[in-house]
PDB file of N, CA and C in Angstrom:
ATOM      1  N   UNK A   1     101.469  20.235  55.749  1.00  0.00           N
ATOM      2  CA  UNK A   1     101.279  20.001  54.321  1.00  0.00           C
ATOM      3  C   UNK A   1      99.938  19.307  54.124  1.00  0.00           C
ATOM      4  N   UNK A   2      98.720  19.669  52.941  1.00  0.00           N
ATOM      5  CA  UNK A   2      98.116  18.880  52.862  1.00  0.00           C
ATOM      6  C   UNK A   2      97.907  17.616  52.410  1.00  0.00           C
ATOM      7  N   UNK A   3      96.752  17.313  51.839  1.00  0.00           N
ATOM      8  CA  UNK A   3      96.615  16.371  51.790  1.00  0.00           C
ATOM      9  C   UNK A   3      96.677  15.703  50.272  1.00  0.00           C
ATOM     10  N   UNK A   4      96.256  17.156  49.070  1.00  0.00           N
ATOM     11  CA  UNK A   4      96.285  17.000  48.239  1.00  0.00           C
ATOM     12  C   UNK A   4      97.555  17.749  47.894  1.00  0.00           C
ATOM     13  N   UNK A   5      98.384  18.492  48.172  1.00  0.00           N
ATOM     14  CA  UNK A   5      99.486  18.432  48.321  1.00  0.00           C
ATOM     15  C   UNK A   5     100.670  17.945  48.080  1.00  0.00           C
ATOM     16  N   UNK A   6     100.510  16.665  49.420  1.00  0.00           N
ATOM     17  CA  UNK A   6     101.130  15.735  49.573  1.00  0.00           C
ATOM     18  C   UNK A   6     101.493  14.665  48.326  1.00  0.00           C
ATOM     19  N   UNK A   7     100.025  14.852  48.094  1.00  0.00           N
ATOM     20  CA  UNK A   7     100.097  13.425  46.738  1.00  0.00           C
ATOM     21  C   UNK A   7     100.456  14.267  45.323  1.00  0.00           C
ATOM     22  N   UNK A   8      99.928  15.599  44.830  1.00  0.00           N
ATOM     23  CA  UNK A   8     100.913  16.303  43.928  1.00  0.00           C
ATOM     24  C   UNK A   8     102.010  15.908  43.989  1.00  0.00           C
ATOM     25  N   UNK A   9     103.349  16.315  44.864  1.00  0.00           N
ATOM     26  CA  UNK A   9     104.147  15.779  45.473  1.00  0.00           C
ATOM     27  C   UNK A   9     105.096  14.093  45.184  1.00  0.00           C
ATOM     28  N   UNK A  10     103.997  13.547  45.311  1.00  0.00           N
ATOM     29  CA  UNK A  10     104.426  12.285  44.282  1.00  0.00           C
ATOM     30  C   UNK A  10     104.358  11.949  43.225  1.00  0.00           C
ATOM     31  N   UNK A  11     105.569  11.443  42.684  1.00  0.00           N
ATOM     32  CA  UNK A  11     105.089  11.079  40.862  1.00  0.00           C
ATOM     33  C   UNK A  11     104.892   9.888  40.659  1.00  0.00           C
ATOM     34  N   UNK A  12     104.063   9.932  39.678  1.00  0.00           N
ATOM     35  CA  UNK A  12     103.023   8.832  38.904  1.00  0.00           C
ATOM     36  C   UNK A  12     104.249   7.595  38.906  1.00  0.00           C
ATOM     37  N   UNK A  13     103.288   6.536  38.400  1.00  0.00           N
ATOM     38  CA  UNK A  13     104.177   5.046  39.415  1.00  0.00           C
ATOM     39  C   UNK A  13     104.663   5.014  37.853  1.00  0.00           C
ATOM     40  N   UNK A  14     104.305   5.262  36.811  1.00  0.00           N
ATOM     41  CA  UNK A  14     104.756   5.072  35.341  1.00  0.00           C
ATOM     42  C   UNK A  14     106.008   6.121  35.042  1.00  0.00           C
ATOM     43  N   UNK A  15     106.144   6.877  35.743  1.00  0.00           N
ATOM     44  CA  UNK A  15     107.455   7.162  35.685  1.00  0.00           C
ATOM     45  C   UNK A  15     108.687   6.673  36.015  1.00  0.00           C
ATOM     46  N   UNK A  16     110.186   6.291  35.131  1.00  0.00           N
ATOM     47  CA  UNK A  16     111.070   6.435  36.094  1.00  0.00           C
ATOM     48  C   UNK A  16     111.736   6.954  36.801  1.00  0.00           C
ATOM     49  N   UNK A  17     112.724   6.323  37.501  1.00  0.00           N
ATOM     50  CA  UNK A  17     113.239   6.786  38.685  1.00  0.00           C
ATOM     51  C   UNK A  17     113.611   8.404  38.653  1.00  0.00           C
ATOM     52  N   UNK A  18     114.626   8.556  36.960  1.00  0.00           N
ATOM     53  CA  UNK A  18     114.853   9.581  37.083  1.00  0.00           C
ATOM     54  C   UNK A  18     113.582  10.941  36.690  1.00  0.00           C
ATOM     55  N   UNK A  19     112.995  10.510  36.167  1.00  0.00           N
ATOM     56  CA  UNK A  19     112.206  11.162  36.176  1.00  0.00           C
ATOM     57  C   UNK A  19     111.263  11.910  36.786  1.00  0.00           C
ATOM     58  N   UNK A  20     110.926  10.887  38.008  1.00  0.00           N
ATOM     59  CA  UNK A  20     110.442  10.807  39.109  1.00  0.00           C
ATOM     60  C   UNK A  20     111.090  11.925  39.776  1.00  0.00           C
ATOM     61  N   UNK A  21     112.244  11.963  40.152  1.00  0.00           N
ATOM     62  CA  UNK A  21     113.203  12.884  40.716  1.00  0.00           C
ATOM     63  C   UNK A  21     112.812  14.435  40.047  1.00  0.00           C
ATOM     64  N   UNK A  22     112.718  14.407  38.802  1.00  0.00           N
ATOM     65  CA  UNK A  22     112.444  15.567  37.662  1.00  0.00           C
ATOM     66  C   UNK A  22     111.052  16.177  38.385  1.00  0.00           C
ATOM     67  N   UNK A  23     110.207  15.014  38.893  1.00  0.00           N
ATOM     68  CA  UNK A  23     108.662  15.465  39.133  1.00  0.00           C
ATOM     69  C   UNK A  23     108.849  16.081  40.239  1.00  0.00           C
ATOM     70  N   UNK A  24     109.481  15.289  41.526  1.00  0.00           N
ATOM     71  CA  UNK A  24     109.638  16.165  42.543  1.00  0.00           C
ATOM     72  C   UNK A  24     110.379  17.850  42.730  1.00  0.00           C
ATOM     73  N   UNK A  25     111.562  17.379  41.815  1.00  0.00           N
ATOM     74  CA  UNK A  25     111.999  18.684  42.135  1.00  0.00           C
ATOM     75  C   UNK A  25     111.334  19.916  41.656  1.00  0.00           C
ATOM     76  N   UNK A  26     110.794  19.754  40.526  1.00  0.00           N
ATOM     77  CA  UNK A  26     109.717  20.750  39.583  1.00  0.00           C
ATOM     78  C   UNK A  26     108.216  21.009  40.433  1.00  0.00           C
ATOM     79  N   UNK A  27     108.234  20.057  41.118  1.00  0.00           N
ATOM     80  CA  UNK A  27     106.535  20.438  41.731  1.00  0.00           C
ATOM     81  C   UNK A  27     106.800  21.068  42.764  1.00  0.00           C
ATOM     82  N   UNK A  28     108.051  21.059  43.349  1.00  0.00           N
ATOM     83  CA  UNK A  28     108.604  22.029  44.947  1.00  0.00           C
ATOM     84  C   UNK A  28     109.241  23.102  44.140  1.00  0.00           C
ATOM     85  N   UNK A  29     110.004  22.995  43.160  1.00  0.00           N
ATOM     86  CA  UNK A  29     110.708  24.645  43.339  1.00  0.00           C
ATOM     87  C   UNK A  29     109.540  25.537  42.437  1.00  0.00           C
ATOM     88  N   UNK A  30     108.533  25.206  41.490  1.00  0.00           N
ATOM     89  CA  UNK A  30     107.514  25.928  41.359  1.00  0.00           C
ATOM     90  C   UNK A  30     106.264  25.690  41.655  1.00  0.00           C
ATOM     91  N   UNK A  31     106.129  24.813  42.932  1.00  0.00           N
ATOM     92  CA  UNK A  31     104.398  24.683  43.520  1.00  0.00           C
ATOM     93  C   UNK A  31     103.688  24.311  42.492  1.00  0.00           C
ATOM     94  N   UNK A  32     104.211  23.145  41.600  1.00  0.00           N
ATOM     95  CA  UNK A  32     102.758  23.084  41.108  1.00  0.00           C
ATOM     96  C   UNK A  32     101.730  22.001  41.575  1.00  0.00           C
ATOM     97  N   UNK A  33     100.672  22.688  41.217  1.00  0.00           N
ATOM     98  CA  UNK A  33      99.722  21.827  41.989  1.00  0.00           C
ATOM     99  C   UNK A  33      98.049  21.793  41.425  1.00  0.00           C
ATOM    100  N   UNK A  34      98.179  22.430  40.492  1.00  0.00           N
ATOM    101  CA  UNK A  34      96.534  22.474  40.102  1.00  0.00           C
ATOM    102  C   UNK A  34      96.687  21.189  38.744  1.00  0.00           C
ATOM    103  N   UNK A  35      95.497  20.870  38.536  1.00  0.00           N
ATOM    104  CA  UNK A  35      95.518  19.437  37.904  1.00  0.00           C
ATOM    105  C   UNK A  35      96.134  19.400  36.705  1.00  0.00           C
ATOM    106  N   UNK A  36      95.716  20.919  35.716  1.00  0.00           N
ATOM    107  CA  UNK A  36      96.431  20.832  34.415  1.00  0.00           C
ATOM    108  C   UNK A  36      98.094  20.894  34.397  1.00  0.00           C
ATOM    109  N   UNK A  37      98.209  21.548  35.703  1.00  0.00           N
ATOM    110  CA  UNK A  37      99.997  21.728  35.465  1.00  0.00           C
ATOM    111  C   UNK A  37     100.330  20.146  35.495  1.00  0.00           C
ATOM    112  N   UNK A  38      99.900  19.415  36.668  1.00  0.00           N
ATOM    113  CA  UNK A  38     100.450  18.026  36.787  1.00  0.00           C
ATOM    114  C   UNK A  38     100.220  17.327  35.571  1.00  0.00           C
ATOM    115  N   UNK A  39      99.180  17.506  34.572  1.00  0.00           N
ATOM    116  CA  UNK A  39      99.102  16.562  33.418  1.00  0.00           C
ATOM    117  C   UNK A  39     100.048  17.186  32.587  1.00  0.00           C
ATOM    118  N   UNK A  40     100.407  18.241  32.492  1.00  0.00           N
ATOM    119  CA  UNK A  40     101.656  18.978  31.600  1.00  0.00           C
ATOM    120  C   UNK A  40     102.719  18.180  32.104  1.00  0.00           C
ATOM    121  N   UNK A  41     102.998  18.095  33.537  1.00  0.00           N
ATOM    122  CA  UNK A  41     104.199  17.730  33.741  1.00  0.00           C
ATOM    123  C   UNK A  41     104.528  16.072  33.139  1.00  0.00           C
ATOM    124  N   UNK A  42     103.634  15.673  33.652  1.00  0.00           N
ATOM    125  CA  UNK A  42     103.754  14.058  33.733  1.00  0.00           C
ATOM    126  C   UNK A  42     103.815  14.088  31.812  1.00  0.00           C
ATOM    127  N   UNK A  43     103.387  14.219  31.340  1.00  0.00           N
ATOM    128  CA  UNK A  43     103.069  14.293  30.046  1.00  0.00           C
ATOM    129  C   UNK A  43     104.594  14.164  29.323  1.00  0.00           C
ATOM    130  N   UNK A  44     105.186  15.473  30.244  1.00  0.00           N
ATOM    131  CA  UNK A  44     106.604  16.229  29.544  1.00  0.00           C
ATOM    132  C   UNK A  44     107.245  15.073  29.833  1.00  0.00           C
ATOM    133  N   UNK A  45     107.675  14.604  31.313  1.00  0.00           N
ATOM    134  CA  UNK A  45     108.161  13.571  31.940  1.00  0.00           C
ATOM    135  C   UNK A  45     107.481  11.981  31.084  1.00  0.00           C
ATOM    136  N   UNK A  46     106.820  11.909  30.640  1.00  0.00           N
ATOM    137  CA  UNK A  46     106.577  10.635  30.398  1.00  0.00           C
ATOM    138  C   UNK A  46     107.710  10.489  28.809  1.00  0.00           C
ATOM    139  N   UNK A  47     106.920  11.501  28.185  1.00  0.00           N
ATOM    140  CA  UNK A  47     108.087  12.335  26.466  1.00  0.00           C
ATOM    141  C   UNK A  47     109.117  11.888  27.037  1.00  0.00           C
ATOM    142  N   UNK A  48     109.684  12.467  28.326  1.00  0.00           N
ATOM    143  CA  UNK A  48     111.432  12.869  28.559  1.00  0.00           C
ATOM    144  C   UNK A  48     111.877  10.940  28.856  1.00  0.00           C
ATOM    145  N   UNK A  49     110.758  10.406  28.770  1.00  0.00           N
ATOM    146  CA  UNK A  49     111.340   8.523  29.629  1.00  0.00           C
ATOM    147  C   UNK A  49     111.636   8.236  27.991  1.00  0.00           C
ATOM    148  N   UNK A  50     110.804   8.442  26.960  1.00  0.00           N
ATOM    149  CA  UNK A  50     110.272   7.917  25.900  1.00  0.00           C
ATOM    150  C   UNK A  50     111.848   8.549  25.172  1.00  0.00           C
ATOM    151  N   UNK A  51     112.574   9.417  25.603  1.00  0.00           N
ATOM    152  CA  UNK A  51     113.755   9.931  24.994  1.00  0.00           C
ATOM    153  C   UNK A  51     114.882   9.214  25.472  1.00  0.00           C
ATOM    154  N   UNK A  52     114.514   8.812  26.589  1.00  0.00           N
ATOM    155  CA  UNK A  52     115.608   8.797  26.906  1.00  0.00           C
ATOM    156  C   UNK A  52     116.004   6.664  26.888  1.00  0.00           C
ATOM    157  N   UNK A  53     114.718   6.144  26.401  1.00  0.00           N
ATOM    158  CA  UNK A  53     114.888   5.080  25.959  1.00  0.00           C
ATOM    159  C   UNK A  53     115.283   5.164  24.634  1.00  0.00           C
ATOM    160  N   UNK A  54     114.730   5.997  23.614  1.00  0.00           N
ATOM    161  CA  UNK A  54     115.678   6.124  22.431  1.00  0.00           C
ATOM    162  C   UNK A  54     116.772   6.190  22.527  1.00  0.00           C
ATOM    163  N   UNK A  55     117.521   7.357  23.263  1.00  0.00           N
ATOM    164  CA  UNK A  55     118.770   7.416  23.244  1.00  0.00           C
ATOM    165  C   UNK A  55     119.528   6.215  24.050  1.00  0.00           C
ATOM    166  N   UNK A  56     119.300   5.267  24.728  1.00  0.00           N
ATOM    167  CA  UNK A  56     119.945   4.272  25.304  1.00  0.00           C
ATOM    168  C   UNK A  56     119.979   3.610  23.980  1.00  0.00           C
ATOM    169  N   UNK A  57     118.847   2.684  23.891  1.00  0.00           N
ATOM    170  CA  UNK A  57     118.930   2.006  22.045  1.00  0.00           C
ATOM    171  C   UNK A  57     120.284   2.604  21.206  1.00  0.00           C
ATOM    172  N   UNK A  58     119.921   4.157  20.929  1.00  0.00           N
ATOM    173  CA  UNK A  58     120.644   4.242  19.853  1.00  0.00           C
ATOM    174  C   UNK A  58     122.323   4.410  20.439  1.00  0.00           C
ATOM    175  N   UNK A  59     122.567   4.670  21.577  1.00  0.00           N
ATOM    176  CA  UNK A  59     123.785   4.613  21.981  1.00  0.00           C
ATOM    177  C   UNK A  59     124.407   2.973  22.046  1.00  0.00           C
ATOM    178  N   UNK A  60     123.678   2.432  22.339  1.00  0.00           N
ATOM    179  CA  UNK A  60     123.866   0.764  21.979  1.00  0.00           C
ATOM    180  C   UNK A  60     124.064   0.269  20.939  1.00  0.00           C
ATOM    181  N   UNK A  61     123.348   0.946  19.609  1.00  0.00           N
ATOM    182  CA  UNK A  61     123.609   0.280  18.241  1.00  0.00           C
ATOM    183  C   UNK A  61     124.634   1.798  17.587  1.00  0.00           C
ATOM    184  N   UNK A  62     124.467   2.897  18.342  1.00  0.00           N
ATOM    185  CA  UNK A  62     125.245   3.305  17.268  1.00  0.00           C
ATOM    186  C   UNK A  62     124.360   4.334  16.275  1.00  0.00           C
ATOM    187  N   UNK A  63     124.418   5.062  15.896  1.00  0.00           N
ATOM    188  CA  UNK A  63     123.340   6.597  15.246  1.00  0.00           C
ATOM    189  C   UNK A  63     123.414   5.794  13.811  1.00  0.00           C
ATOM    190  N   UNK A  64     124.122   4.831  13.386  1.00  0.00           N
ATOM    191  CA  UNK A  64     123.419   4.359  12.089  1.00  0.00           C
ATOM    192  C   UNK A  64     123.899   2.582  12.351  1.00  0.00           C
ATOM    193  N   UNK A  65     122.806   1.940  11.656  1.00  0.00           N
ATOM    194  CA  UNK A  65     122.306   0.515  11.592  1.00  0.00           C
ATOM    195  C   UNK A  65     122.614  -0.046  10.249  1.00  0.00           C
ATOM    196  N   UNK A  66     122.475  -1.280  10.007  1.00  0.00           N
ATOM    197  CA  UNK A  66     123.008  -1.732   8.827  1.00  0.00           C
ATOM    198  C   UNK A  66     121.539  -2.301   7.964  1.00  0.00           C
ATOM    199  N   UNK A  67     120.935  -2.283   7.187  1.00  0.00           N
ATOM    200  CA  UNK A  67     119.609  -2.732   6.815  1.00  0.00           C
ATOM    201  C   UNK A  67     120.161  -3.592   5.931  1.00  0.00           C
ATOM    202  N   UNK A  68     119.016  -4.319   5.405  1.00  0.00           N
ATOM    203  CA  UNK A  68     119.121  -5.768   5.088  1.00  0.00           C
ATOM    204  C   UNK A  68     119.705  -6.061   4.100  1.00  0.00           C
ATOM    205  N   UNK A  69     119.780  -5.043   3.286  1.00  0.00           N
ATOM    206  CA  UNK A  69     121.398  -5.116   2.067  1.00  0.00           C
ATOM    207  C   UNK A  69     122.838  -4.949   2.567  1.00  0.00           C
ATOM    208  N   UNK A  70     123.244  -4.631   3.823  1.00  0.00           N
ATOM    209  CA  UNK A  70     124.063  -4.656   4.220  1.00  0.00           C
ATOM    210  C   UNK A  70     124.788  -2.984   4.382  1.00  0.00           C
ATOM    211  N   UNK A  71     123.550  -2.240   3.624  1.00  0.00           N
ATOM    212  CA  UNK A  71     123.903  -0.755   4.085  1.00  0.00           C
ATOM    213  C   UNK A  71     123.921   0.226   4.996  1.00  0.00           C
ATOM    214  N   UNK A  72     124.544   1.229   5.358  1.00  0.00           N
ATOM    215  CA  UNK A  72     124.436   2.078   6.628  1.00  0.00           C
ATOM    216  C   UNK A  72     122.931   2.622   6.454  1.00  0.00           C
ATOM    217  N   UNK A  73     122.302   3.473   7.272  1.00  0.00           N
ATOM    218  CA  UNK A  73     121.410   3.739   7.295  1.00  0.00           C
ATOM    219  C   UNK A  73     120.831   4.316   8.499  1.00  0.00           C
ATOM    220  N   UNK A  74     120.317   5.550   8.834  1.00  0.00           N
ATOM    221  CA  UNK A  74     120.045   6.189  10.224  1.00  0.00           C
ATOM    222  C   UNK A  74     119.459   5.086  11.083  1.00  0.00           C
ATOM    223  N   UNK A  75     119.708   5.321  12.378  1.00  0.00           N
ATOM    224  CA  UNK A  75     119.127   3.877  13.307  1.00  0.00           C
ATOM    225  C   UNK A  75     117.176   4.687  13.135  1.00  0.00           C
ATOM    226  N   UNK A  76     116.419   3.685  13.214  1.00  0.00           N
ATOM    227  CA  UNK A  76     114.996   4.158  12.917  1.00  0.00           C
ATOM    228  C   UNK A  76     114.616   4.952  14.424  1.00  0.00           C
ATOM    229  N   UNK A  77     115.573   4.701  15.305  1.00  0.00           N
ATOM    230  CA  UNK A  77     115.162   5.464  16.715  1.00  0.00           C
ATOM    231  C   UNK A  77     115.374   7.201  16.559  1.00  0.00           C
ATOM    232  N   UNK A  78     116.088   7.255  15.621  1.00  0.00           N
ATOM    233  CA  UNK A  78     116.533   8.885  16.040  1.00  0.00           C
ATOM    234  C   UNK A  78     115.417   9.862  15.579  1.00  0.00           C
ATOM    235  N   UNK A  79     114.564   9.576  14.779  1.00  0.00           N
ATOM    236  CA  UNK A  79     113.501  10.592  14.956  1.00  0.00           C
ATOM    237  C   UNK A  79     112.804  10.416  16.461  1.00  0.00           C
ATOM    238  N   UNK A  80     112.285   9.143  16.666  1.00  0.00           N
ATOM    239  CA  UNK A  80     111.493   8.977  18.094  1.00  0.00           C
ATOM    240  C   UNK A  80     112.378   9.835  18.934  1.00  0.00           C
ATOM    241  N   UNK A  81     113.416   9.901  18.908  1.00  0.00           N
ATOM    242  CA  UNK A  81     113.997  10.703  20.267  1.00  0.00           C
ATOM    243  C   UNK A  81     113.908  12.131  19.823  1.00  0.00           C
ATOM    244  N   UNK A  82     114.036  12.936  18.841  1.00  0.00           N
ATOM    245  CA  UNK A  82     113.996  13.719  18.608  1.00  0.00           C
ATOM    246  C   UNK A  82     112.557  14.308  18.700  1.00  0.00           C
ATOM    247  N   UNK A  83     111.138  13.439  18.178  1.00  0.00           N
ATOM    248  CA  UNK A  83     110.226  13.832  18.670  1.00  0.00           C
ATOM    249  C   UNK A  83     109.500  13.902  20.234  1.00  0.00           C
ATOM    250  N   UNK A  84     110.387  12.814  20.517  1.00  0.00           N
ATOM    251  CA  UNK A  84     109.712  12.506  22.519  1.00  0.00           C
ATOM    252  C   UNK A  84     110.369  13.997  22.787  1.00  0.00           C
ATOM    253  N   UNK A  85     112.074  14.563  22.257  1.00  0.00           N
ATOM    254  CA  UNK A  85     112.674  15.566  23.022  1.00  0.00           C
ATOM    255  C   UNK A  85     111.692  16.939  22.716  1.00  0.00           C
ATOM    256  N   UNK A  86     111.260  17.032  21.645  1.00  0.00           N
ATOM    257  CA  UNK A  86     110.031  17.883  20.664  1.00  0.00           C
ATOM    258  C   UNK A  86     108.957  17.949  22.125  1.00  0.00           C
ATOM    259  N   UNK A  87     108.622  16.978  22.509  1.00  0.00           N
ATOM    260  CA  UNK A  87     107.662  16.802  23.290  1.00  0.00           C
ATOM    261  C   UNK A  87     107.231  17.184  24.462  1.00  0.00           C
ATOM    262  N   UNK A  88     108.480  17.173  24.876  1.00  0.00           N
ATOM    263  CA  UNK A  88     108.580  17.322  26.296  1.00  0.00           C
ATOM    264  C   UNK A  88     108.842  18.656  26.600  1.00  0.00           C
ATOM    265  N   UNK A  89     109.723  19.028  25.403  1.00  0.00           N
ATOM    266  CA  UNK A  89     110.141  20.424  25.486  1.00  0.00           C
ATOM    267  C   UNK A  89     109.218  21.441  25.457  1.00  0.00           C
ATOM    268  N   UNK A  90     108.014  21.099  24.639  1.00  0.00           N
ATOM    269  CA  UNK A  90     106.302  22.009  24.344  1.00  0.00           C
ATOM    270  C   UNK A  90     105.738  21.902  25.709  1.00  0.00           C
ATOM    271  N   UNK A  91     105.849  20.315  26.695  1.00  0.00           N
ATOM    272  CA  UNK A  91     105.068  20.488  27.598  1.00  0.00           C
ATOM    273  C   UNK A  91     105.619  21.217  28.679  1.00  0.00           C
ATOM    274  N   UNK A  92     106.458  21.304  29.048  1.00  0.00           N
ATOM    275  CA  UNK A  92     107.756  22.149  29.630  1.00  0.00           C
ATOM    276  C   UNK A  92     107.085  23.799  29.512  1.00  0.00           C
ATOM    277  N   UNK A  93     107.404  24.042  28.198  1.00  0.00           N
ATOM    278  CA  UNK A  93     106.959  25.105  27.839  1.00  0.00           C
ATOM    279  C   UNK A  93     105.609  25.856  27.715  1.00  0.00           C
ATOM    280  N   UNK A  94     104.450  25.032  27.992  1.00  0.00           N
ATOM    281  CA  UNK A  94     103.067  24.958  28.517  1.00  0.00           C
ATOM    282  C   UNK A  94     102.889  25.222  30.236  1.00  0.00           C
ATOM    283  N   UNK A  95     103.797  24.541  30.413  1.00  0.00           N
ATOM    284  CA  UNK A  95     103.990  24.834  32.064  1.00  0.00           C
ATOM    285  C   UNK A  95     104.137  26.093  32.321  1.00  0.00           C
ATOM    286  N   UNK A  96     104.775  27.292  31.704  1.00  0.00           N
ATOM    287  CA  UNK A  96     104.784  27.967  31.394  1.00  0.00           C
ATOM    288  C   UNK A  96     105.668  29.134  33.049  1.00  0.00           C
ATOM    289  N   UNK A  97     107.187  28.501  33.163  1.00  0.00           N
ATOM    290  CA  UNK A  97     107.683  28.027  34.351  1.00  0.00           C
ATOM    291  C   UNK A  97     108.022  29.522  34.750  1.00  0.00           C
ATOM    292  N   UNK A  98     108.209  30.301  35.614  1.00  0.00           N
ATOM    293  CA  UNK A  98     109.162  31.863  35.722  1.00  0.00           C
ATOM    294  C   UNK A  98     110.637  31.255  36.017  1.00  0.00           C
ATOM    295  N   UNK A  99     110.898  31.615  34.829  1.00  0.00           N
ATOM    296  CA  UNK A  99     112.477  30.888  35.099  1.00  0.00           C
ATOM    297  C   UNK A  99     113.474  32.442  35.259  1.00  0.00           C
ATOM    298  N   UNK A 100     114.103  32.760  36.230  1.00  0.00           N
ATOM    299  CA  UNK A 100     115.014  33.936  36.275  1.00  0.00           C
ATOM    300  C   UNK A 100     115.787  33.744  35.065  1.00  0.00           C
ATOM    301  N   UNK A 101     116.624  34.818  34.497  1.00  0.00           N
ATOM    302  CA  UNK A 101     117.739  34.986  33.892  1.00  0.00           C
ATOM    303  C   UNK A 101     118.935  34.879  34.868  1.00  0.00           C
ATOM    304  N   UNK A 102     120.218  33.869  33.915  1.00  0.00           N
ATOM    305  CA  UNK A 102     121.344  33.796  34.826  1.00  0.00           C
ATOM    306  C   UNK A 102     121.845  34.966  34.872  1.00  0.00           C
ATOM    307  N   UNK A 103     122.193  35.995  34.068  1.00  0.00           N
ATOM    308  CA  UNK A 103     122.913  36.920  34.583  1.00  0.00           C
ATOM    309  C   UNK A 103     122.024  38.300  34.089  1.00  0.00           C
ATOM    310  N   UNK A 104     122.416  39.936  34.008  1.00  0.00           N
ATOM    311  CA  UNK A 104     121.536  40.484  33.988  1.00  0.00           C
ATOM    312  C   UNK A 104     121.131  41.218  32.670  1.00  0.00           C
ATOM    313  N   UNK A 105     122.198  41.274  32.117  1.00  0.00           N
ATOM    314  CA  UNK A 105     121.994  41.319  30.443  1.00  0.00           C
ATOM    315  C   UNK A 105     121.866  40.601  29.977  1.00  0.00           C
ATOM    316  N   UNK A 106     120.618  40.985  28.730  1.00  0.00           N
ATOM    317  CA  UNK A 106     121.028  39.778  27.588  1.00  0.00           C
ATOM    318  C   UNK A 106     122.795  39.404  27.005  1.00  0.00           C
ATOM    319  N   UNK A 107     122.748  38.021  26.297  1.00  0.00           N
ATOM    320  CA  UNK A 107     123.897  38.343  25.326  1.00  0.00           C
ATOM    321  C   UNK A 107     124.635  37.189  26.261  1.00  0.00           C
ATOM    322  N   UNK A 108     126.112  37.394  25.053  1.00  0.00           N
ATOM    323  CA  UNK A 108     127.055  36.317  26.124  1.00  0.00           C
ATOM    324  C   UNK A 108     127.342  36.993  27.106  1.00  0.00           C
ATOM    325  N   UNK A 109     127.968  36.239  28.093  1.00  0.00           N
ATOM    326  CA  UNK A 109     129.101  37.260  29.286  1.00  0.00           C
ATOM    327  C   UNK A 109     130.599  37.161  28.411  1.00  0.00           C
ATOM    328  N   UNK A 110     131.017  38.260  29.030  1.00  0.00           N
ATOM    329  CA  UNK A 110     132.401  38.562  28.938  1.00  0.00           C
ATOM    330  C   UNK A 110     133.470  37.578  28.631  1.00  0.00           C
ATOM    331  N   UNK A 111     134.347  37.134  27.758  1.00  0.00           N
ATOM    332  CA  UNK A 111     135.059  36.641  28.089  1.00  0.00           C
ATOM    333  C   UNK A 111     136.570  37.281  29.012  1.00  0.00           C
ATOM    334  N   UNK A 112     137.213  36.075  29.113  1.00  0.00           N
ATOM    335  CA  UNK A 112     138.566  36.423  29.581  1.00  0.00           C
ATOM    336  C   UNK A 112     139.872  36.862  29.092  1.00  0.00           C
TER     337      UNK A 112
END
């Protein structure tokens, strides 16, 4: 393995853990390795941390908050997560991944 490779291979120290995991497995099952894919990735992955701290917050308080009259009111996190998920999902999609189809037709499968 080389050398530059190798360090593709690792993800950026500003990622977390799980994410981190996201970087590795994505840079081995599609080789990426030229500089723009890695700034796509990290990019997507940084979006996907930035979501997934929204959604901790808002699972903690709850999808609506009480504001200072004492009324319900959307928690102010749920757009941020919705845009970090916006985010990540474009850079994802910039990556521009060969993803197989699960099965071989379009459409649902069969039920039972």
């Amino acid at each position: 393995m080389t050398k530059a490779r190798t360090a593709s291979q690792t993800p950026p120290k500003e990622l977390s853990k799980e994410a981190g995991s996201w970087w590795k497995r994505l840079v081995s099952e599609y080789s990426i390795e030229d500089d723009a894919g890695l700034l796509l990735l990290q990019t997507g992955l940084e979006a996907f941390d930035r979501m997934r701290l929204a959604q901790s917050a808002i699972k903690r308080d709850g999808v609506t908050v009480l504001d200072r009259f004492g009324q319900r009111k959307a928690h102010p996190l749920l757009p941020a997560e919705r845009d970090a998920r916006s985010q990540m999902l474009a850079a994802l999609k910039a990556l521009n991944l060969d993803v197989e189809p699960l099965h071989d037709r379009p459409g649902r499968p069969a039920g039972s």
